[in-house]
Structure formats: C-alpha cells, structure tokens
N, C-alpha and C. Protein backbone atom coordinates (compact mmCIF):
# COMPACT_ATOMS: atom_id res chain seq x y z
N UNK A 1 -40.32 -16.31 -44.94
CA UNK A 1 -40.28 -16.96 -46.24
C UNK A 1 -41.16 -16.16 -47.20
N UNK A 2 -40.78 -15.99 -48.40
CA UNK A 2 -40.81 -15.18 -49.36
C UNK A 2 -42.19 -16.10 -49.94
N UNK A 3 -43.73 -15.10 -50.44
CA UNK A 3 -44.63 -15.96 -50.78
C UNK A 3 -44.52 -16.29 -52.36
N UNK A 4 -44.96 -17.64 -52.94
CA UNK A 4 -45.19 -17.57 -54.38
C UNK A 4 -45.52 -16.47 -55.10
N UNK A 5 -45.28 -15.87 -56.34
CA UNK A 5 -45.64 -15.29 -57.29
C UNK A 5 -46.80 -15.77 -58.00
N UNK A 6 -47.57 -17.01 -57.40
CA UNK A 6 -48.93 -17.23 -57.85
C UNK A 6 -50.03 -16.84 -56.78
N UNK A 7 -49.34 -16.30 -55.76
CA UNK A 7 -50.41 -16.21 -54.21
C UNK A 7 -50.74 -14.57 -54.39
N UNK A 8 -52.11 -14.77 -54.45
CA UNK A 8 -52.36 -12.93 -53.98
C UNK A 8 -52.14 -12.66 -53.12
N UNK A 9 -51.53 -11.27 -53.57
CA UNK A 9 -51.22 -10.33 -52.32
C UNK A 9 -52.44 -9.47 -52.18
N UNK A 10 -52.12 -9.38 -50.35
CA UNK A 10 -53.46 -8.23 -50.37
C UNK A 10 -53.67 -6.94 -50.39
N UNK A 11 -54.38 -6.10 -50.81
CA UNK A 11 -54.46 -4.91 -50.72
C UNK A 11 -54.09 -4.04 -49.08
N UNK A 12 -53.52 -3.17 -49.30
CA UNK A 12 -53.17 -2.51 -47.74
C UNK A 12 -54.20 -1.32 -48.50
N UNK A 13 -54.79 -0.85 -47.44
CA UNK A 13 -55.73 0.12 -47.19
C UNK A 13 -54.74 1.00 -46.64
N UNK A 14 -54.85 1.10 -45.47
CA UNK A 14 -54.10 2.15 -45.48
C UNK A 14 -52.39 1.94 -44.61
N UNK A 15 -51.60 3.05 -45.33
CA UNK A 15 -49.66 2.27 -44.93
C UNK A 15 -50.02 3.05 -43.61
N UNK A 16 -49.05 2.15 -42.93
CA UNK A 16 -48.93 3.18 -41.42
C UNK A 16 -46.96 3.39 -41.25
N UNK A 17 -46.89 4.67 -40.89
CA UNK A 17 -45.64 4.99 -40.83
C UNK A 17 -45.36 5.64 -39.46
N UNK A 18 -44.10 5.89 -39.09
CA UNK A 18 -43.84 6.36 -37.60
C UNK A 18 -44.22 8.53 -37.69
N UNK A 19 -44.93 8.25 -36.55
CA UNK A 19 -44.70 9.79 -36.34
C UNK A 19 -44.68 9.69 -35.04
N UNK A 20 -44.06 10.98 -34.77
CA UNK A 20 -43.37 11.54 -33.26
C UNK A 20 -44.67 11.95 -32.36
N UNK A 21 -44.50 11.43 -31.25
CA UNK A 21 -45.85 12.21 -30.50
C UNK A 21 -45.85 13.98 -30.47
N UNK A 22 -46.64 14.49 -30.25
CA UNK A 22 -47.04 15.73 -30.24
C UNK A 22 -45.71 16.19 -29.17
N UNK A 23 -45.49 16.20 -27.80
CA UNK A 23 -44.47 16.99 -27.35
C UNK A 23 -43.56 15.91 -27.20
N UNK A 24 -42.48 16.35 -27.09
CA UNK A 24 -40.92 15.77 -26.44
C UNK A 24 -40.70 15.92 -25.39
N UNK A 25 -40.82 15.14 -24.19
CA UNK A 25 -40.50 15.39 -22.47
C UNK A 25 -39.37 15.70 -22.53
N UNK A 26 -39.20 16.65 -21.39
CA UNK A 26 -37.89 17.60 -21.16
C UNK A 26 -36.83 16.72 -20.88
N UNK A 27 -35.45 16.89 -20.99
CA UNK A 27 -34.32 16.05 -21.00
C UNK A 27 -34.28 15.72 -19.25
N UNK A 28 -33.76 14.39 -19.57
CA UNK A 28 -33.40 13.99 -18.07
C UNK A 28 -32.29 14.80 -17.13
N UNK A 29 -32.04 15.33 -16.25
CA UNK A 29 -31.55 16.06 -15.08
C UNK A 29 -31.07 14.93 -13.92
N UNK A 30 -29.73 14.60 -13.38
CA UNK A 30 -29.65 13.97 -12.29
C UNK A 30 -30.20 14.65 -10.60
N UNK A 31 -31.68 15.00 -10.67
CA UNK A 31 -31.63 16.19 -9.66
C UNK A 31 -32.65 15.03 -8.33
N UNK A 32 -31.79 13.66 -8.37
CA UNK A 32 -33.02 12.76 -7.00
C UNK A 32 -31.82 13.36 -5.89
N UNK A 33 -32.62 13.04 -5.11
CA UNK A 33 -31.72 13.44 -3.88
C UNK A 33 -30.65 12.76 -3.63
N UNK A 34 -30.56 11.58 -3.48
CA UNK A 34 -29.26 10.50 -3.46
C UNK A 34 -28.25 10.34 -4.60
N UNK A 35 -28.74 11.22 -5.88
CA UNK A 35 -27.67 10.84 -6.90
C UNK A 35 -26.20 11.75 -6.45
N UNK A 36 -25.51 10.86 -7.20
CA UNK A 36 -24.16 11.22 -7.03
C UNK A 36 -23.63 12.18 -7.88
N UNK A 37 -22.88 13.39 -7.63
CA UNK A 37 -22.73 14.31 -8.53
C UNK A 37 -21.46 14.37 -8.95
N UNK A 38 -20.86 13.45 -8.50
CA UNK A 38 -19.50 13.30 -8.72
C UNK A 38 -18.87 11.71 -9.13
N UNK A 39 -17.79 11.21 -9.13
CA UNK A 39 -17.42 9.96 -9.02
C UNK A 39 -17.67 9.27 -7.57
N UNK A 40 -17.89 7.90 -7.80
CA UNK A 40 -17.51 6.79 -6.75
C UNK A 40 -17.29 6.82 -5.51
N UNK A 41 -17.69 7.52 -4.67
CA UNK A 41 -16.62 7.47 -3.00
C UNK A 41 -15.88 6.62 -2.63
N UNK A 42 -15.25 6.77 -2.10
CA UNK A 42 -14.08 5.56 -2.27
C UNK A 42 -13.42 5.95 -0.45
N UNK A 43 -13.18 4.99 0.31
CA UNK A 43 -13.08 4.70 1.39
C UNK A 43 -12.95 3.16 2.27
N UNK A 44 -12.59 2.99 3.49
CA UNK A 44 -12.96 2.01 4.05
C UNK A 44 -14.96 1.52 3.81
N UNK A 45 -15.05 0.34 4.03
CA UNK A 45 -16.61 -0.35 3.93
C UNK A 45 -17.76 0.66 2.77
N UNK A 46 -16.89 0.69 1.86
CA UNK A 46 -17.50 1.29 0.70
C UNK A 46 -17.44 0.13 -0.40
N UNK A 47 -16.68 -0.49 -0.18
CA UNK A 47 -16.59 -1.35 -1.58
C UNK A 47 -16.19 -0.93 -2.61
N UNK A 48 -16.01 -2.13 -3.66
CA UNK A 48 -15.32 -1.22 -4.84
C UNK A 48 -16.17 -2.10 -6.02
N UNK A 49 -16.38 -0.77 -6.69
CA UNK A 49 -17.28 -1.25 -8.04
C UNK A 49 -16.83 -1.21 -9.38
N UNK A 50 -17.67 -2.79 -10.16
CA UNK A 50 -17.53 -2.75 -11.35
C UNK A 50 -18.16 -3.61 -11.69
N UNK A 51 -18.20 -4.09 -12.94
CA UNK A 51 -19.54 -4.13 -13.67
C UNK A 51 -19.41 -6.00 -13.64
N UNK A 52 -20.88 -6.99 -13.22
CA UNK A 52 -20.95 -8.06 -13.62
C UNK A 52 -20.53 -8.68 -12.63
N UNK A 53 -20.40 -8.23 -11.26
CA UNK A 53 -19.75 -8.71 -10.05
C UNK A 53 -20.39 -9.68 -9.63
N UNK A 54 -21.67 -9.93 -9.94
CA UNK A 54 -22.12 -11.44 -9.60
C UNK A 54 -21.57 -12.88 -10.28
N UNK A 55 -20.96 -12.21 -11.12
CA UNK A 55 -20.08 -13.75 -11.85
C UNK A 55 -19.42 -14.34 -10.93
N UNK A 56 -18.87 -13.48 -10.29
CA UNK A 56 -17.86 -14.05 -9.19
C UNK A 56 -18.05 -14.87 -8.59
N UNK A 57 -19.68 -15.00 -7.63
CA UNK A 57 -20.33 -16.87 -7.13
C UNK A 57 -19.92 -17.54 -8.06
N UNK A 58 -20.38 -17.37 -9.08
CA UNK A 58 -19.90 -18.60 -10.14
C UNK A 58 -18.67 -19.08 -9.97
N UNK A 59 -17.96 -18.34 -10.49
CA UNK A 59 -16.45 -18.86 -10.69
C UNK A 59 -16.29 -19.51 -8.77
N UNK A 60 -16.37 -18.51 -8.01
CA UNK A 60 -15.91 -19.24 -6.51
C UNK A 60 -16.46 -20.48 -6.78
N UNK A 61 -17.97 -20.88 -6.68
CA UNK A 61 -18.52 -22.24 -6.41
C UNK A 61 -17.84 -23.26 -7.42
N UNK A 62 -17.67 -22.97 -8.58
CA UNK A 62 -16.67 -23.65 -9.52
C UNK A 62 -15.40 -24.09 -9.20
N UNK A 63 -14.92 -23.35 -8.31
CA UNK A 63 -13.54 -23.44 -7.34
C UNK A 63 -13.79 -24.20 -5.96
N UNK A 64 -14.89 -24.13 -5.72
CA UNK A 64 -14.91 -24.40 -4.05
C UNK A 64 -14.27 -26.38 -4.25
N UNK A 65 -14.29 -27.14 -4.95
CA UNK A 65 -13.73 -28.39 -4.30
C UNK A 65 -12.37 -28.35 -4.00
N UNK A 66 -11.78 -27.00 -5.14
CA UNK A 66 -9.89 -27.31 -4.65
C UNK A 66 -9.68 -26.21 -3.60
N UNK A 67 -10.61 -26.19 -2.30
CA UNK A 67 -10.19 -25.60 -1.30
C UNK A 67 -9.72 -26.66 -0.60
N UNK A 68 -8.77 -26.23 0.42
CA UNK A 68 -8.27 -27.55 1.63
C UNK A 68 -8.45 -26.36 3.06
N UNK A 69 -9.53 -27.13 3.39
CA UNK A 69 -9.96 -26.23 4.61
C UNK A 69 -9.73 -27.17 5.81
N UNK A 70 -9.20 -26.16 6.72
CA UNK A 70 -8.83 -27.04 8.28
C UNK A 70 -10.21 -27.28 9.27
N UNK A 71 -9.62 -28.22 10.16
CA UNK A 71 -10.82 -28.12 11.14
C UNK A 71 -11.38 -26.91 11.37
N UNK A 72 -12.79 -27.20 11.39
CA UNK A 72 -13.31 -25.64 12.17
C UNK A 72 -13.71 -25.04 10.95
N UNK A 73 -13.23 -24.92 9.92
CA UNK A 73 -13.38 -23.83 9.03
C UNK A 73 -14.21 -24.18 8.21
N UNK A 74 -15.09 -23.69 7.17
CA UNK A 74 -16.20 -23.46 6.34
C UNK A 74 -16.00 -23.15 4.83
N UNK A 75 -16.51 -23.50 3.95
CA UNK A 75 -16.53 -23.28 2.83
C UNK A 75 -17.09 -21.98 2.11
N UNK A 76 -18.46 -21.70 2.89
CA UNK A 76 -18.62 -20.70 2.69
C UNK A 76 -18.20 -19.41 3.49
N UNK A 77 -17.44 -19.75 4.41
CA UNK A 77 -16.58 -18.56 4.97
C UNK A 77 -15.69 -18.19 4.58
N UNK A 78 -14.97 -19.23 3.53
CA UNK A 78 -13.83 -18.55 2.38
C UNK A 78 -13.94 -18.36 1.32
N UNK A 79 -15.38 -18.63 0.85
CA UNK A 79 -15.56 -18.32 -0.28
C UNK A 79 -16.09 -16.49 -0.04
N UNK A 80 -16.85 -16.44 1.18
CA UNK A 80 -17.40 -15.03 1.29
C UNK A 80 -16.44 -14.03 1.76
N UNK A 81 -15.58 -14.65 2.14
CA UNK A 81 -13.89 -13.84 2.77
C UNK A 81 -13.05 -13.41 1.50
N UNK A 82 -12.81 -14.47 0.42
CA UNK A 82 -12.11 -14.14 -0.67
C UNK A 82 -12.82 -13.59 -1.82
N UNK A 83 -14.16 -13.25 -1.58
CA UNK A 83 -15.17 -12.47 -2.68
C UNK A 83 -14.53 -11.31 -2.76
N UNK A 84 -14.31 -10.41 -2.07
CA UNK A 84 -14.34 -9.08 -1.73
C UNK A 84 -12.92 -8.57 -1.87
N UNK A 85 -12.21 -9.85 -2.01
CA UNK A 85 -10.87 -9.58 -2.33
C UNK A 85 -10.30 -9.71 -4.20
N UNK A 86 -11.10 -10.40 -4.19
CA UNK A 86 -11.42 -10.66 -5.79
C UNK A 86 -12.04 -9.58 -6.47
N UNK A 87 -13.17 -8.90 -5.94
CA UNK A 87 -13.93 -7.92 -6.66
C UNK A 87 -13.16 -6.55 -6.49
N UNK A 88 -12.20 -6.57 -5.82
CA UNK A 88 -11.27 -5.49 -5.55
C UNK A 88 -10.60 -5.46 -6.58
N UNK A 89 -9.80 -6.70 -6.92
CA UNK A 89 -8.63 -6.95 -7.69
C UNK A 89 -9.43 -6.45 -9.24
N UNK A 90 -10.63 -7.14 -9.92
CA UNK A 90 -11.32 -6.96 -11.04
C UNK A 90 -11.93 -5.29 -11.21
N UNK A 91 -11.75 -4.66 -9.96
CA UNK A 91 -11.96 -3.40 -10.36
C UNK A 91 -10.97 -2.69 -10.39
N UNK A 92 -9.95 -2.51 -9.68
CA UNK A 92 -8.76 -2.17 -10.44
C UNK A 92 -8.27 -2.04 -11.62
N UNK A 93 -8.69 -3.14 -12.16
CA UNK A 93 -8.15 -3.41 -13.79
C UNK A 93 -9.82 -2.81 -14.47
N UNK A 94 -10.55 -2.54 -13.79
CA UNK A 94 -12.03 -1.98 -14.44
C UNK A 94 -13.10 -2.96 -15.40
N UNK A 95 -12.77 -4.23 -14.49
CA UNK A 95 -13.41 -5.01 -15.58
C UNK A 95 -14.17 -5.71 -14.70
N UNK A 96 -15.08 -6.85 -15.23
CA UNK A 96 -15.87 -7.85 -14.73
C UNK A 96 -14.79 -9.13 -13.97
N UNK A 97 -15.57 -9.58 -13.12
CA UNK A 97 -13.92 -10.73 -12.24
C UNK A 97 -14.11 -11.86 -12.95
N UNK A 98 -12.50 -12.64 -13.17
CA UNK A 98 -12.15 -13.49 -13.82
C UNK A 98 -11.95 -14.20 -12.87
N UNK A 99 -11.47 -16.04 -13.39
CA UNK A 99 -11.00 -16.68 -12.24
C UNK A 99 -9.49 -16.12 -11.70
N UNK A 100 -8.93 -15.57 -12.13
CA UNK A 100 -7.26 -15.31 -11.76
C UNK A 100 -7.72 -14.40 -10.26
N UNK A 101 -8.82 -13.68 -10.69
CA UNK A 101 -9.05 -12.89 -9.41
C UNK A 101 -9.08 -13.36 -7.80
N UNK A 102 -10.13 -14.58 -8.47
CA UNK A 102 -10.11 -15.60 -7.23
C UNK A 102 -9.05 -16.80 -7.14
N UNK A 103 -9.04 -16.73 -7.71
CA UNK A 103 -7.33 -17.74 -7.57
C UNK A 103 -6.68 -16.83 -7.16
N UNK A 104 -6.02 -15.61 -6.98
CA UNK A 104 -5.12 -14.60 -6.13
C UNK A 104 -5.59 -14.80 -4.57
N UNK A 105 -6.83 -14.53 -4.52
CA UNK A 105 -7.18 -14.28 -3.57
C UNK A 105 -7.69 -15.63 -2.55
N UNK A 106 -7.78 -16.87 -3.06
CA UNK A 106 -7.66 -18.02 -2.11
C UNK A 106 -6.03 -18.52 -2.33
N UNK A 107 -5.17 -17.88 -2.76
CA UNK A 107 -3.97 -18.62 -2.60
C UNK A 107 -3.60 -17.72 -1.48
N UNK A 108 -3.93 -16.42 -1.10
CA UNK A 108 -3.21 -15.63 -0.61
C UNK A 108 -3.18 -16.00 0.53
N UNK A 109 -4.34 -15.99 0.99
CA UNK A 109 -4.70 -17.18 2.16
C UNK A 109 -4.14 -18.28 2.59
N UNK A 110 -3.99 -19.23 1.54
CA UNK A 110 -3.46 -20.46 2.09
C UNK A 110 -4.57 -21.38 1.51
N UNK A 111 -5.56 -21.27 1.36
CA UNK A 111 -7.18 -22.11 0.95
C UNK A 111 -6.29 -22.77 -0.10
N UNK A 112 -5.59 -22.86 -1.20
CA UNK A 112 -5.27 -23.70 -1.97
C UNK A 112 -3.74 -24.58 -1.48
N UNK A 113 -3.65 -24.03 -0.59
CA UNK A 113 -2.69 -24.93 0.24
C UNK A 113 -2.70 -26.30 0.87
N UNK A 114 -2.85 -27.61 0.66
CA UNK A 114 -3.03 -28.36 1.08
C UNK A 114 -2.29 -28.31 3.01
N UNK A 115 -1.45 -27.90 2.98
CA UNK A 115 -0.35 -27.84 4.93
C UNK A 115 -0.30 -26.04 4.75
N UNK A 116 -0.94 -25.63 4.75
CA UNK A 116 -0.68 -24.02 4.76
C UNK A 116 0.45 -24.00 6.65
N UNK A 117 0.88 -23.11 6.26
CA UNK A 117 1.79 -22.60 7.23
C UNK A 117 1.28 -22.11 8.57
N UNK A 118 1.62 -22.67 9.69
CA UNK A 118 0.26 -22.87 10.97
C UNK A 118 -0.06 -21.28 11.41
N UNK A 119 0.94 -20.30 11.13
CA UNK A 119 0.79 -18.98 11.63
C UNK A 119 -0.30 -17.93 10.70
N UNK A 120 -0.34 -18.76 9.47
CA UNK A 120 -1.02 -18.63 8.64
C UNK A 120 -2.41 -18.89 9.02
N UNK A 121 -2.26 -19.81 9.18
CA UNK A 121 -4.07 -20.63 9.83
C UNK A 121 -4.77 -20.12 11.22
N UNK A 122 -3.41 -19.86 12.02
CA UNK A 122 -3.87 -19.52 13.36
C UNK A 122 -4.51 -17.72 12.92
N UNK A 123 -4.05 -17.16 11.77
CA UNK A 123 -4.35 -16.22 12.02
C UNK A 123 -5.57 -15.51 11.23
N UNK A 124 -5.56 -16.59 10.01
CA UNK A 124 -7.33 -17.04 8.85
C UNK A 124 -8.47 -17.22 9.37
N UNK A 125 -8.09 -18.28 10.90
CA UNK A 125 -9.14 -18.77 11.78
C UNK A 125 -9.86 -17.73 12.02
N UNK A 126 -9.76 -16.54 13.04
CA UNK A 126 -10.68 -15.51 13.42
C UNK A 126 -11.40 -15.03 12.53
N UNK A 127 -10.64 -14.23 11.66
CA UNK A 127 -10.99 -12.98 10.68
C UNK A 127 -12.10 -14.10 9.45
N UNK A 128 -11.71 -15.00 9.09
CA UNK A 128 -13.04 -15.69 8.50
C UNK A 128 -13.78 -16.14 8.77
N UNK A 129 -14.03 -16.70 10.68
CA UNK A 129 -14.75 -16.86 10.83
C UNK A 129 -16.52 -16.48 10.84
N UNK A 130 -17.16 -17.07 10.29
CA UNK A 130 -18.51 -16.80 10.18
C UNK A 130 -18.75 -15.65 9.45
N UNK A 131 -17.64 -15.31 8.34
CA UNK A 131 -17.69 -14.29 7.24
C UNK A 131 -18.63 -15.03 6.44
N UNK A 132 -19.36 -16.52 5.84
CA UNK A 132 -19.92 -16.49 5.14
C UNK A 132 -21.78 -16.41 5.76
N UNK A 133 -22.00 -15.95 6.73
CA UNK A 133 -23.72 -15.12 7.09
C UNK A 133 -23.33 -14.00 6.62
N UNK A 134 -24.33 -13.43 6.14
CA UNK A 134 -24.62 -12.29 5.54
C UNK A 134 -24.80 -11.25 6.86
N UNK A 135 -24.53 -11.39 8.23
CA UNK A 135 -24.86 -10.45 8.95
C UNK A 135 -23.30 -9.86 9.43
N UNK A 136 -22.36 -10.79 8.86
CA UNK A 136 -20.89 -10.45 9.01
C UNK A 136 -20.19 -9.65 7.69
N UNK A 137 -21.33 -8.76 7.29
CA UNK A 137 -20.78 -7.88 6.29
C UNK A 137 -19.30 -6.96 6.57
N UNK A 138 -19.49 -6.51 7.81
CA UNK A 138 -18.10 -5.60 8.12
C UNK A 138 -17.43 -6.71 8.24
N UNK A 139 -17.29 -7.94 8.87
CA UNK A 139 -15.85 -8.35 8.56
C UNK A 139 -15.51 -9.10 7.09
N UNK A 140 -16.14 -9.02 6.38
CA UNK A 140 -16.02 -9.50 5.09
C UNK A 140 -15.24 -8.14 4.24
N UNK A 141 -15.75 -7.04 4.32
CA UNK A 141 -15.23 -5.70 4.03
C UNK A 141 -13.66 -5.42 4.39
N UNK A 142 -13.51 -5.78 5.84
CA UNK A 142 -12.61 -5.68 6.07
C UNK A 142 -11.37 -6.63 5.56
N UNK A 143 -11.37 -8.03 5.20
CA UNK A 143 -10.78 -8.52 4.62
C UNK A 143 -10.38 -7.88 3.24
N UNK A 144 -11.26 -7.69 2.58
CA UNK A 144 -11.26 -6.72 1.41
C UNK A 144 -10.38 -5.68 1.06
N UNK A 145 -10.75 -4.53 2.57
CA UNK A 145 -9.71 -3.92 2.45
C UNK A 145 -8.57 -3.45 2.67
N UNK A 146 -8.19 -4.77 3.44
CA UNK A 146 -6.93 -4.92 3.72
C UNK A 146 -5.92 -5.29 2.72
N UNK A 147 -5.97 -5.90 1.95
CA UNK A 147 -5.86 -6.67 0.70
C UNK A 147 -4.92 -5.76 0.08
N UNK A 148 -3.44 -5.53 0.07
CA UNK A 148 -2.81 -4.36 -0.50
C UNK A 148 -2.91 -4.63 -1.98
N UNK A 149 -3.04 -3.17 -2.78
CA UNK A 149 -3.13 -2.90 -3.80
C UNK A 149 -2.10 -3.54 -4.46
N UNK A 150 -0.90 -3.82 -4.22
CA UNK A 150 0.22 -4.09 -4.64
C UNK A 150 0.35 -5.92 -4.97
N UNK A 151 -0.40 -6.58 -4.11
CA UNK A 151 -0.29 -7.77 -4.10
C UNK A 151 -1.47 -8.02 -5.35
N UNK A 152 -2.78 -6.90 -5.71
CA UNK A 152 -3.10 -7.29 -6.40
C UNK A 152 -3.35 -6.95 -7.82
N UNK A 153 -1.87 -6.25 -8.18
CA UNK A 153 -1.83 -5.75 -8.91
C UNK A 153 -0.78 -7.12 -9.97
N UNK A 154 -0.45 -8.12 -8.68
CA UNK A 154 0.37 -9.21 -9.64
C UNK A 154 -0.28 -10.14 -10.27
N UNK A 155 0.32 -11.00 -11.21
CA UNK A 155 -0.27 -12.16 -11.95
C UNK A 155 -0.31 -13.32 -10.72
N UNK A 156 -1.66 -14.25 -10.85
CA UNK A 156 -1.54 -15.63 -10.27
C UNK A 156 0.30 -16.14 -10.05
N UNK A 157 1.28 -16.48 -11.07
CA UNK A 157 2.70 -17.12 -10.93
C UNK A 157 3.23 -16.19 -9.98
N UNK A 158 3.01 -15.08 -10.04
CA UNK A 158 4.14 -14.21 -9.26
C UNK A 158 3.54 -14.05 -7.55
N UNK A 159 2.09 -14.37 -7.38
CA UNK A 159 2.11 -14.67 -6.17
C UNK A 159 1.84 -15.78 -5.93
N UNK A 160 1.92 -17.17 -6.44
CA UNK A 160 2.23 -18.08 -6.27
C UNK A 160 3.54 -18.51 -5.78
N UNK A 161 4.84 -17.87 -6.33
CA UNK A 161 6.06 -17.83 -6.24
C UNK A 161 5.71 -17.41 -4.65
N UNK A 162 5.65 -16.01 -4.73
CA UNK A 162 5.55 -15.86 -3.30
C UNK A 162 5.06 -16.26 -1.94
N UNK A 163 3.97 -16.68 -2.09
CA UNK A 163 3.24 -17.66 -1.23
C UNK A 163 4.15 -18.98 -0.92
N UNK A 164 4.52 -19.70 0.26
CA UNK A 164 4.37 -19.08 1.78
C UNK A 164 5.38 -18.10 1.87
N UNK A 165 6.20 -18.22 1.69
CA UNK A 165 7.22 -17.02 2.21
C UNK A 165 6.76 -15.90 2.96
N UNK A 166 5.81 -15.14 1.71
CA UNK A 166 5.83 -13.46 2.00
C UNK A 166 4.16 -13.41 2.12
N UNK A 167 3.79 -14.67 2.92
CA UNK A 167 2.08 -14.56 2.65
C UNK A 167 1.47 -13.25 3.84
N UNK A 168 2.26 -12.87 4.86
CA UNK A 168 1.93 -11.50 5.89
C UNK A 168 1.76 -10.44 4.44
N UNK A 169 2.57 -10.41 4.11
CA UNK A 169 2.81 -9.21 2.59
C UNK A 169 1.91 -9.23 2.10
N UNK A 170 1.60 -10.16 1.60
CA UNK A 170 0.30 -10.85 0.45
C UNK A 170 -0.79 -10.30 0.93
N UNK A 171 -1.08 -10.28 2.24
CA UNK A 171 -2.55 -10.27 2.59
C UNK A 171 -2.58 -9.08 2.97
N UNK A 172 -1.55 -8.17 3.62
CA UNK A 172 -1.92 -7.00 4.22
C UNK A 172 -2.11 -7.31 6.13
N UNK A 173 -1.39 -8.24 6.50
CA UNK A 173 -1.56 -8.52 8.21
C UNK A 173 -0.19 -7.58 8.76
C-alpha cells in the first residue's frame, strides 16, 4: 500500500544495486561417474520414465473402491500390479498418468469386472500375488512389461469393447 503524501519519506543513504561477484564458476560438465551420456536405457526391469509418476497413488487409491476383488486377493496387490502398467501407458504418450491410464490397466485384468472370466482369475491369482510388498519389485516389473504396447496404445472404450473376449491379447499372456 502506497504511503500518504503527508507521511515523510526517509532519506536512503546509501542505494544498493546488484553487482556480479568477482569470478563466474566454470560451466557445469555432466562428468559424475553414473551420469548418463546418452538417452534412457530401455529394457526388461528398467522401467519406464516420465514426469509426476507419483500422481498415480492418487488416482489408484481414488479408484481402489470400484475394484471387485476375489477371494484371496488384495487391494493393494492390484493396485501395485496395475501401477506399472499405467506408468508405462503415460509414458508412451510422454506425459504425467491420468486416470484413463489406470482404468486401462485394471480393466485389463478383470479388477473392474464384477464375474471376471474364471481363466482370467485363475491366471491374475499367481502373478499378483503379494505384488503389493515392496520386496516383490521383479514381479511387479514384470507385469509391466508384459503389457503389449499395442493394447496400450488404445482409448479406455476400445478396450473396454474388448474385454472379456480378447483379455489374453490385452494383457500380453
């Protein structure tokens, strides 16, 4: 707020203005030992990166009541099973993950299936099991990258359509 035109102002002694320090440190160099001199490696249990990937808890836990999980099975074993399938899909397209990501990736499954298809289940059972401890990193990966590029390159409707039918397709089994 701007002071009255009846309020003294005070004298400045002395103005202070920006100056540059005496030297300029030499330009940065990528020369640590671990930096990467190239792009991304890209492989099995490498993962796939892009930016803001922790949103993704969010949106899952936001999702987790319209799962329909069978005996035996866990919430957080499909939520940590269909992470990795989601963060796949959002880097592809090079962006941060949306819900469509995870909605692809628990329909593909069957998780939004209320009667999923029993060959379906008999075969979800193993491979998610006890994917949500953190000490079941490789099989969480592996779900991941099984996950054909192709299935997730479609919109939510178009593998919705497909699901049950072509759900072996869908997932990459």
């Amino acid at each position: 707020m701007a002071a009255p035109k009846s309020a003294p102002a005070p004298v400045i002694d002395d103005a202070r203005w920006y100056a540059s320090p005496p030297v300029a440190p030499e330009a940065w160099m990528p020369d640590r030992p671990a930096e990467l001199t190239s792009f991304q490696p890209v492989g099995p249990q490498l993962g796939y990166q892009g930016p803001d990937q922790g949103f993704a808890l969010t949106i899952a836990n936001r999702l987790r009541p319209k799962l329909h999980l069978q005996p035996g099975e866990h919430a957080d074993d499909a939520v940590r099973g269909c992470l990795g399938i989601a963060l796949k899909r959002a880097s592809l397209f090079s962006r941060a993950p949306v819900v469509h990501d995870l909605t692809i990736a628990f329909t593909i499954w069957g998780f939004y299936d209320p009667n999923p298809p029993a060959d379906l289940v008999a075969e979800r059972g193993p491979r998610f099991k006890g994917v949500g401890h953190a000490h079941h990193y490789t099989e969480a990966r592996a779900l991941a990258d099984m996950a054909p590029e192709a299935t997730l390159r479609m919109n939510p409707q178009q593998v919705q359509a497909a699901y049950p039918g072509r759900w072996r397709e869908l997932t990459g089994v």
